[in-house]
Protein backbone atom coordinates (compact mmCIF):
# COMPACT_ATOMS: atom_id res chain seq x y z
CA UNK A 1 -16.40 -28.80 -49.06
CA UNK A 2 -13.99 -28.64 -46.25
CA UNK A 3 -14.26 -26.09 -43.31
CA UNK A 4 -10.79 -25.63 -41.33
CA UNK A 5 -11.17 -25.45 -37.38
CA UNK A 6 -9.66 -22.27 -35.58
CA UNK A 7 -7.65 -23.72 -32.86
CA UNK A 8 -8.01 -21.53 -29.47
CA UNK A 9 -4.98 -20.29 -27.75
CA UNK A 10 -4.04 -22.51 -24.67
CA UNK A 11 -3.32 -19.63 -22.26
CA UNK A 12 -2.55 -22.10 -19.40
CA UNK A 13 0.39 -23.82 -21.47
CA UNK A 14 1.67 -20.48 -22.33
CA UNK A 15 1.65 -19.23 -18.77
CA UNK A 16 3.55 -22.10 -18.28
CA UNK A 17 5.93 -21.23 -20.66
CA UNK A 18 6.44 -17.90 -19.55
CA UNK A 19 7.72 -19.35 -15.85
CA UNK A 20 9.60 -21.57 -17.07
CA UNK A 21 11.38 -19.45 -19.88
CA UNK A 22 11.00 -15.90 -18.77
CA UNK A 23 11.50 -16.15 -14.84
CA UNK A 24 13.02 -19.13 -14.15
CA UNK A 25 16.05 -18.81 -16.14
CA UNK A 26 15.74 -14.83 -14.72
CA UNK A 27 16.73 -16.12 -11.21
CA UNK A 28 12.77 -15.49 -10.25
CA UNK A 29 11.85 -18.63 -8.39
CA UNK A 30 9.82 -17.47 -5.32
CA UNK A 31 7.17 -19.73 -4.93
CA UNK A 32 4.98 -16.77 -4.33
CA UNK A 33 5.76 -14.88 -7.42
CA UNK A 34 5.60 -18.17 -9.45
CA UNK A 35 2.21 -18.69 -7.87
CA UNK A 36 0.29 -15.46 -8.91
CA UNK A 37 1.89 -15.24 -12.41
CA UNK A 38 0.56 -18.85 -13.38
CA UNK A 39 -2.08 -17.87 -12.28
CA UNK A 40 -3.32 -14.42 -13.56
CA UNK A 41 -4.16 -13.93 -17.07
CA UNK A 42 -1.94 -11.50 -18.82
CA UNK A 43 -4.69 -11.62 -22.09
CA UNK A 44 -7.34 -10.30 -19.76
CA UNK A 45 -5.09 -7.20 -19.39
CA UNK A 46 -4.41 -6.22 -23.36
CA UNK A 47 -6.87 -5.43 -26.39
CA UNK A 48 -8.03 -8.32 -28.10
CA UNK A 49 -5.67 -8.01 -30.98
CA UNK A 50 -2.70 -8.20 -28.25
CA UNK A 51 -3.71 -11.53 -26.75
CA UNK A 52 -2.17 -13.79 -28.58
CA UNK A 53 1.24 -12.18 -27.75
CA UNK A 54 0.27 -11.54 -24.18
CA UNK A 55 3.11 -14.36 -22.63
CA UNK A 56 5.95 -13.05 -24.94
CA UNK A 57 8.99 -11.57 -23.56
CA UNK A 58 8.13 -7.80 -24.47
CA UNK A 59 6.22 -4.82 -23.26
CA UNK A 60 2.82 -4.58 -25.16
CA UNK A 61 1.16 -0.77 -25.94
CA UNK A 62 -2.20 -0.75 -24.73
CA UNK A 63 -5.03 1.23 -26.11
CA UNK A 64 -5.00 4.62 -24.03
CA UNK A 65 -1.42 4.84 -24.75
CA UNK A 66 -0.11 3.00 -21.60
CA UNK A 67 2.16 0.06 -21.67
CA UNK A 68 2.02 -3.81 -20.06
CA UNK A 69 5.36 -4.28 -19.25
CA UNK A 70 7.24 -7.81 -20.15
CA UNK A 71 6.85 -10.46 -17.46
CA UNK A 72 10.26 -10.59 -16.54
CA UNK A 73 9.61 -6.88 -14.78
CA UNK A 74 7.08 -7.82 -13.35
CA UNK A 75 8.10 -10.99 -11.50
CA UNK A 76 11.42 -9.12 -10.32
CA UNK A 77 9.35 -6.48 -8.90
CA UNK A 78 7.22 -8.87 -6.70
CA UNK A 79 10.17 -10.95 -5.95
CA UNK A 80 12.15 -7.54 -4.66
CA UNK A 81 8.81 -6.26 -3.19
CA UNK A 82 7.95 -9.13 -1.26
CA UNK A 83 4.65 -8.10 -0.25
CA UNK A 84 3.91 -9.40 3.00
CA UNK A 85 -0.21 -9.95 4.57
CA UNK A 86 -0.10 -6.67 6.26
CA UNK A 87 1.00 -4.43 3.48
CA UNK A 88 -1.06 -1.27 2.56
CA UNK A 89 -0.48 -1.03 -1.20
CA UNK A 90 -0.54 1.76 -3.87
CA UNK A 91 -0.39 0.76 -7.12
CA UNK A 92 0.42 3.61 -10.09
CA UNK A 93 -0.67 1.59 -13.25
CA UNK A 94 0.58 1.74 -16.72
CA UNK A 95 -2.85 1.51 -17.77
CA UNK A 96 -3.02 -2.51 -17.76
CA UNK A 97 -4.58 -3.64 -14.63
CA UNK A 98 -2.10 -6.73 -14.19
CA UNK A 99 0.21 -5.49 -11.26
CA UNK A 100 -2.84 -4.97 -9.23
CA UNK A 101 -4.14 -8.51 -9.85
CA UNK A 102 -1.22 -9.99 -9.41
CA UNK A 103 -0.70 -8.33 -5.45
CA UNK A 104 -4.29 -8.12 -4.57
CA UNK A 105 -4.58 -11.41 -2.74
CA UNK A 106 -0.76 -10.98 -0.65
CA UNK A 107 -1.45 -7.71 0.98
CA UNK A 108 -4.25 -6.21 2.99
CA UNK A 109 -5.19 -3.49 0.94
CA UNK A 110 -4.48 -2.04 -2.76
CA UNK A 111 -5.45 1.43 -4.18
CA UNK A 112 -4.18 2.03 -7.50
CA UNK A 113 -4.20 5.35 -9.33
CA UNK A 114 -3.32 6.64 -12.29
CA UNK A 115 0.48 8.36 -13.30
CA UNK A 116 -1.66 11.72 -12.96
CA UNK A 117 -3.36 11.00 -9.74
CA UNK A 118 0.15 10.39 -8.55
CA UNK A 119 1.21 13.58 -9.69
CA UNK A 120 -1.89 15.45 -7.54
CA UNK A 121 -1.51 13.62 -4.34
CA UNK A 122 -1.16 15.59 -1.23
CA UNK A 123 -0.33 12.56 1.42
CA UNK A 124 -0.55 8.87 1.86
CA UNK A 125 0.42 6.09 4.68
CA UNK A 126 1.08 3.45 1.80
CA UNK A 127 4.04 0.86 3.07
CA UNK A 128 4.77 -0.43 -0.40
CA UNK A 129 4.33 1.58 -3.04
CA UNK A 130 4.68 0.26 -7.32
CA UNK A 131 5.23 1.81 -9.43
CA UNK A 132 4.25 -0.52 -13.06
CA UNK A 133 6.91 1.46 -15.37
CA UNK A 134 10.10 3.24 -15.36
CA UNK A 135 10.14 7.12 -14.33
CA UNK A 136 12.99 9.35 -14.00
CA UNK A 137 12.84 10.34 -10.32
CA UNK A 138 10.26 10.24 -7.71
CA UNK A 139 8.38 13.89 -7.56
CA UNK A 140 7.84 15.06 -3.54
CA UNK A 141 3.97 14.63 -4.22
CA UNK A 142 4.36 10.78 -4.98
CA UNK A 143 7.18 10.68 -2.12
CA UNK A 144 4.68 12.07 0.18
CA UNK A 145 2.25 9.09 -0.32
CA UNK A 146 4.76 6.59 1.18
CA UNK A 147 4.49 5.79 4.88
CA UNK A 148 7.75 6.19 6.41
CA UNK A 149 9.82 3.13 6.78
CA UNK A 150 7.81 2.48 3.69
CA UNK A 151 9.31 0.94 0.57
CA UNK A 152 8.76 1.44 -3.47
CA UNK A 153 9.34 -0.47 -6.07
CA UNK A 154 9.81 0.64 -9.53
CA UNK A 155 11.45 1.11 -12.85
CA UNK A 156 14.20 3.65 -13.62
CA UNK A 157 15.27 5.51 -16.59
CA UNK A 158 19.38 6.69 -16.38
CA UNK A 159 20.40 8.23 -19.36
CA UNK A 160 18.63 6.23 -21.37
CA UNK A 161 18.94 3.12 -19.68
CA UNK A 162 16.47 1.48 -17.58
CA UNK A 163 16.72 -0.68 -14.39
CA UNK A 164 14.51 -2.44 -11.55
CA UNK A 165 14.74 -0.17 -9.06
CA UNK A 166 13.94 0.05 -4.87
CA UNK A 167 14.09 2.76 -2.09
CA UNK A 168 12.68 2.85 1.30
CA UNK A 169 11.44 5.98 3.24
CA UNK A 170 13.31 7.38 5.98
CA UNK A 171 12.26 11.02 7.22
CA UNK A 172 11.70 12.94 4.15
CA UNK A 173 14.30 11.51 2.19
CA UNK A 174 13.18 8.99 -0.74
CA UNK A 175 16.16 7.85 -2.67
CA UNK A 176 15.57 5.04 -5.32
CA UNK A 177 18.73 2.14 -5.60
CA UNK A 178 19.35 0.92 -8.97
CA UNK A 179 19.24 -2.79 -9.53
CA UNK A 180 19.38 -5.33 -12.51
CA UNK A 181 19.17 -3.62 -15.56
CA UNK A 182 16.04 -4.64 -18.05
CA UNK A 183 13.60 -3.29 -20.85
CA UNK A 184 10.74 -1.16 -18.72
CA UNK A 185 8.38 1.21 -20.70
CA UNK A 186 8.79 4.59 -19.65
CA UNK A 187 6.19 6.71 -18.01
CA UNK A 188 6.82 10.22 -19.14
CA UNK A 189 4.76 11.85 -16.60
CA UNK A 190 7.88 10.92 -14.08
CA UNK A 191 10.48 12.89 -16.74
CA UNK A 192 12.35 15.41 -14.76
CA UNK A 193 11.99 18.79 -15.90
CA UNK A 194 13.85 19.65 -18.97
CA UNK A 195 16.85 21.81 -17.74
CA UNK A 196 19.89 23.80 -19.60
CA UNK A 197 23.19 22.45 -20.05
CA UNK A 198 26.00 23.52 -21.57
């Protein structure tokens, strides 16, 4: 009688993979960014059937409907973020966890709240705000949350297209700049209101 031996996935090597593979050869090389993606396990932050595809270069649909982006997005994001010690963070997850894991230890303090929560809020003195998906535009409510001189991070959909995208508060005015174009999940909460055209 022979019995076969599952092998278990080495997460480590496949980490390693992912930096070299994914970000490297992205033009992410911060040794910061580099650091905290070695070193925080994307299977932790999918359902068990996911894990074994948790380092490939793809966004992966989590169980309440919400989306881990592809690593990629996330180490641009950090590397355009560039948190720095005495950062006041808010995080908007896509459900996942990882983006708050990943900036915990840079910064002085993280909230993170829901695409909803974002939605409700009244005011906020975050300086960098990320946002862990692409929306359409920035609603005044989740404007309001950033401190001014304040910066966001996030994904952007244009007509159909999405992009790594930045702004940085001045006054009341929040406009986002588009940057490198790349595959980030949409957060349909952030859709602008549908709107006749003729």
């Amino acid at each position: 009688m022979t019995t076969t031996t599952k092998t278990r996935p080495d997460y480590a090597a496949a980490r390693k993979a992912m930096i070299d593979s994914q970000l490297r050869t992205s033009g992410v090389n911060e040794p910061f960014v580099l650091e905290r993606m070695g070193s925080v396990a994307r299977e932790d932050h999918v359902p068990a059937n996911a894990k074994g595809t948790a380092y490939m270069d793809r966004a992966i649909r989590l169980e309440d409907g919400g989306f881990l982006p592809a690593p990629l997005f996330h180490g641009a994001m950090l590397a355009e973020a560039s948190p720095k010690s005495d950062d006041k963070v808010l995080v908007v997850d896509g459900g996942s966890g990882y983006l708050t894991a990943l900036v915990e230890p840079l910064v002085a303090s993280v909230k993170t709240i829901t695409p909803a929560e974002a939605l409700k809020a009244k005011k906020g003195d975050y300086t960098l705000v990320l946002v862990d998906g692409a929306i359409e535009h920035v609603p005044a409510n989740m404007a309001k949350l950033v401190a001014e001189g304040g910066r966001i991070v996030t994904g952007l959909v244009e007509r159909g297209v999405t992009r790594l995208a930045t702004g940085r508060k001045a006054g009341k005015a929040l406009a986002l700049l588009p940057l490198a174009e790349m595959g980030v999940p949409r957060m349909g909460a952030f859709d602008k209101p549908a709107s006749w055209s003729f």
